[in-house]
C-alpha atoms as a PDB file:
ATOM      1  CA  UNK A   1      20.777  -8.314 -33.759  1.00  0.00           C
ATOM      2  CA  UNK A   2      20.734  -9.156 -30.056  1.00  0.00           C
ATOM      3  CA  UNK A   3      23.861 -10.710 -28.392  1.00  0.00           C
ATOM      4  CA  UNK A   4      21.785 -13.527 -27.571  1.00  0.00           C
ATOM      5  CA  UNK A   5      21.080 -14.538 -31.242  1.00  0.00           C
ATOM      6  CA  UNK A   6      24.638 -14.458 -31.764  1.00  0.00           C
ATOM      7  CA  UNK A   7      26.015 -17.752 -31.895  1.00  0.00           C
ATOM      8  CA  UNK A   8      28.931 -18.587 -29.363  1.00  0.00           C
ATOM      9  CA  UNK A   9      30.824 -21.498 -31.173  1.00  0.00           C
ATOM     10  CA  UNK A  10      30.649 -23.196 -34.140  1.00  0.00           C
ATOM     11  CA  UNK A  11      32.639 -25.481 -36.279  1.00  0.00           C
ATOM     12  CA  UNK A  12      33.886 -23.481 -38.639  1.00  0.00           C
ATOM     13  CA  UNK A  13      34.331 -19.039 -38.349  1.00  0.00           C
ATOM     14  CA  UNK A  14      35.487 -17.560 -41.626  1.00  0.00           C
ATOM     15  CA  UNK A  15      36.485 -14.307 -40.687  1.00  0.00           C
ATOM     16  CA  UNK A  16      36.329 -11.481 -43.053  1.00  0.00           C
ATOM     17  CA  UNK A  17      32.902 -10.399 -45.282  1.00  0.00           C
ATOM     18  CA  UNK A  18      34.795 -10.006 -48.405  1.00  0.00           C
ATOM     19  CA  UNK A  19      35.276 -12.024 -51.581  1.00  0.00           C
ATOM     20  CA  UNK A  20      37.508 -14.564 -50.162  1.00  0.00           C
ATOM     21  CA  UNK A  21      35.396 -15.124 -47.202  1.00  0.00           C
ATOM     22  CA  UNK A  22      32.194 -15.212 -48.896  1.00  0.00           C
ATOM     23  CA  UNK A  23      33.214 -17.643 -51.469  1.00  0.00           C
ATOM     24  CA  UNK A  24      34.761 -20.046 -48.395  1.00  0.00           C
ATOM     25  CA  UNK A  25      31.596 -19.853 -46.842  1.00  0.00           C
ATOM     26  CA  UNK A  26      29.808 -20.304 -49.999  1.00  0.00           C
ATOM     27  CA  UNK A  27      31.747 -23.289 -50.976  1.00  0.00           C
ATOM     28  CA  UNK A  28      31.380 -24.736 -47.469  1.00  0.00           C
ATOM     29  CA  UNK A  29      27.978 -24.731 -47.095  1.00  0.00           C
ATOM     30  CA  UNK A  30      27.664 -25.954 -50.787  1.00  0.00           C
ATOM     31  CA  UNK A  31      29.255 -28.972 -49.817  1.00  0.00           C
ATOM     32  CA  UNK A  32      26.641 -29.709 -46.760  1.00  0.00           C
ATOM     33  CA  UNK A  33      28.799 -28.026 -44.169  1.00  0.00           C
ATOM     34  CA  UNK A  34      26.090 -26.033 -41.869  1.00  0.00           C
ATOM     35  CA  UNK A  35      27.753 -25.452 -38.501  1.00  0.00           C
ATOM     36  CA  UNK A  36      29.692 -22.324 -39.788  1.00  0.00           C
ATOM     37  CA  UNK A  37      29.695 -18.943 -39.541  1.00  0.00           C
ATOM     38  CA  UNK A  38      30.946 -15.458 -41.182  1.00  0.00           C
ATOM     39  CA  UNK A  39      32.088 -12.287 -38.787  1.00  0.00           C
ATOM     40  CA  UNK A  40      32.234  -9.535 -40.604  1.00  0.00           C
ATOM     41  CA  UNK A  41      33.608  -5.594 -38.851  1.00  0.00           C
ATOM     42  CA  UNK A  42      30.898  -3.969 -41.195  1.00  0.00           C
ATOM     43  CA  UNK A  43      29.509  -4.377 -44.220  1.00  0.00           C
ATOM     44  CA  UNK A  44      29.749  -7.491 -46.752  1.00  0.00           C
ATOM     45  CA  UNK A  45      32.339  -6.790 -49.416  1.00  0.00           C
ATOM     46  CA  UNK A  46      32.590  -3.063 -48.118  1.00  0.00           C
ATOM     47  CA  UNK A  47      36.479  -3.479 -47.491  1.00  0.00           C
ATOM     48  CA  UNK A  48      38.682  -3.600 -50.425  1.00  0.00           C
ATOM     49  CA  UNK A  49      36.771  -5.963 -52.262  1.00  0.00           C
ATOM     50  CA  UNK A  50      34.371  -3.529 -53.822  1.00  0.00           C
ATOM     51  CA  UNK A  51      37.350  -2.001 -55.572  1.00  0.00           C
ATOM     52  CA  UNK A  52      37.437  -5.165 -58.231  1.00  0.00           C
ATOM     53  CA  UNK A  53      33.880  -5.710 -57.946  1.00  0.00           C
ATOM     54  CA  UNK A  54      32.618  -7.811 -61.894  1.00  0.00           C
ATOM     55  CA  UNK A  55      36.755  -7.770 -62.587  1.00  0.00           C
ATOM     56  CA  UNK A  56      36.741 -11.569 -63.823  1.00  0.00           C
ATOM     57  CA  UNK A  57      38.795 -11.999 -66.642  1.00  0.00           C
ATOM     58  CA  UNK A  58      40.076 -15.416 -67.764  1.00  0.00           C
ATOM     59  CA  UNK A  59      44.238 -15.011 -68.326  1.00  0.00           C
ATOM     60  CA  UNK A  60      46.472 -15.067 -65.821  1.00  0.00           C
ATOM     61  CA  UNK A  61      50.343 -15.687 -64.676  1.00  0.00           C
ATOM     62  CA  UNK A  62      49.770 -19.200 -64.367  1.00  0.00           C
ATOM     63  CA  UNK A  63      47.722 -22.344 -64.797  1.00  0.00           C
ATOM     64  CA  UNK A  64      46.283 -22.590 -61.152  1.00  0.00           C
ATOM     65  CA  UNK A  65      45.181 -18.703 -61.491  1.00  0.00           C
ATOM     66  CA  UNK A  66      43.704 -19.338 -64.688  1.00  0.00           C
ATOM     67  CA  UNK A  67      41.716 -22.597 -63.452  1.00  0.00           C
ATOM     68  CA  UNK A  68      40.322 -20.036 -60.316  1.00  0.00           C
ATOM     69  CA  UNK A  69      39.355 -17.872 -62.713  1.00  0.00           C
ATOM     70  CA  UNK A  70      37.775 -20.078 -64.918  1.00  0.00           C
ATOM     71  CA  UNK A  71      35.962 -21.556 -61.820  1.00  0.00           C
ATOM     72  CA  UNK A  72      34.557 -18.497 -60.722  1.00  0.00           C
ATOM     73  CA  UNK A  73      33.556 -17.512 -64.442  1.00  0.00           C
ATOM     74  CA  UNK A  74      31.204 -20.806 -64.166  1.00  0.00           C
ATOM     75  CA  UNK A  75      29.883 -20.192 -60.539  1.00  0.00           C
ATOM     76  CA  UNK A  76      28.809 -16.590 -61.510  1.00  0.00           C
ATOM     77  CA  UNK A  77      26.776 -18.399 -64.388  1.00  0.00           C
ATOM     78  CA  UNK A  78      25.686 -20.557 -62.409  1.00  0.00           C
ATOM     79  CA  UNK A  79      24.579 -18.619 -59.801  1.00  0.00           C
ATOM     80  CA  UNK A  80      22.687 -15.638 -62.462  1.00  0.00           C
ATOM     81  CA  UNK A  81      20.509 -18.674 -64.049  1.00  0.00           C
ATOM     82  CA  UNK A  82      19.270 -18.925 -60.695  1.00  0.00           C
ATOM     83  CA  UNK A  83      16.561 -15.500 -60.801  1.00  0.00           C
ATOM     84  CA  UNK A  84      16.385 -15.476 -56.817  1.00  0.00           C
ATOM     85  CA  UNK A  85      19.760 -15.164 -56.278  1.00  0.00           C
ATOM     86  CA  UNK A  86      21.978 -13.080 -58.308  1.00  0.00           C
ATOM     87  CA  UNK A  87      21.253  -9.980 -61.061  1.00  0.00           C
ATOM     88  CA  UNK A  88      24.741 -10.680 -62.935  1.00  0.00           C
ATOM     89  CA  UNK A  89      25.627  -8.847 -66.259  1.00  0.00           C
ATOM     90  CA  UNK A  90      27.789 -10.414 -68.911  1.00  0.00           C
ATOM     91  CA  UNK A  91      29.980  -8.415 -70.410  1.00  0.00           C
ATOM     92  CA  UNK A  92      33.528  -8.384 -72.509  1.00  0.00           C
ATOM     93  CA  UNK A  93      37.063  -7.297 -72.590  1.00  0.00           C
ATOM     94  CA  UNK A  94      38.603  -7.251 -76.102  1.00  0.00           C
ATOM     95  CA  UNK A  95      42.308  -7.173 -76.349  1.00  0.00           C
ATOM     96  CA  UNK A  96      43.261  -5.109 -79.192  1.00  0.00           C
ATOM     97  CA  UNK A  97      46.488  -6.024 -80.762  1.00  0.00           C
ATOM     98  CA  UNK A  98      48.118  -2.726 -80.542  1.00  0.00           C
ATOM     99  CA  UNK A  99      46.855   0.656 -81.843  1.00  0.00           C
ATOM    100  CA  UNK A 100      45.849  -0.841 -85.424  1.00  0.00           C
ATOM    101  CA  UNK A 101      42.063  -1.029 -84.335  1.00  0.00           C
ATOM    102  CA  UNK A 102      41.998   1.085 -80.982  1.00  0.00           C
ATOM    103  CA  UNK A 103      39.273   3.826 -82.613  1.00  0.00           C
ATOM    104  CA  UNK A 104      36.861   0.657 -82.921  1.00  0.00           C
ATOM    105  CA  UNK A 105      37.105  -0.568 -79.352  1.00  0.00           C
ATOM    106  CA  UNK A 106      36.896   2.818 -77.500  1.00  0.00           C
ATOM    107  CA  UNK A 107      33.487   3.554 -75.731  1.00  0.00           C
ATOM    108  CA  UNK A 108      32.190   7.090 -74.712  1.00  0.00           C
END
């Protein structure tokens, strides 16, 4: 990319190529927004967001983390019904109360 394809203002610069700065730019331009722009150091989601990369689960310490959650559990659907965009695989956590049933949960 040349420095004079670069753009040199725009309404809106999320900076930062990771989750949180994908998903504001996703959400923006979802909502019509298209004078906006992400800067990025290096590589999308190469920072410390590849560490909880498909980590989604659905409790958390309080209502307004559960709701996120919940939120991004229905954008990733979303998102993998549409073929072009995302390759998304569903999988579960099950919470095993105790070691009653551990030997029928564990996975080589």
């Amino acid at each position: 990319m040349t420095s004079s394809s670069v753009k040199s203002q725009a309404r809106v610069v999320v900076i930062g190529g990771g989750i949180a700065g994908c998903s504001t730019l996703y959400h923006l331009t979802r909502e019509g927004w298209t004078d906006v722009v992400l800067v990025e150091r290096d590589e999308l989601t190469s920072g410390s967001t590849w560490h909880a990369a498909a980590q989604v689960t659905q409790f958390g310490a309080n209502q307004t983390m559960v709701a996120l959650k919940r939120h991004s559990i229905d954008l990733y659907r979303e998102l993998a019904a549409d073929p072009g965009r995302l390759d998304a695989l569903r999988v579960g956590l099950d919470v095993v109360d105790g070691l009653l049933d551990l030997d029928g949960h564990v996975r080589e």
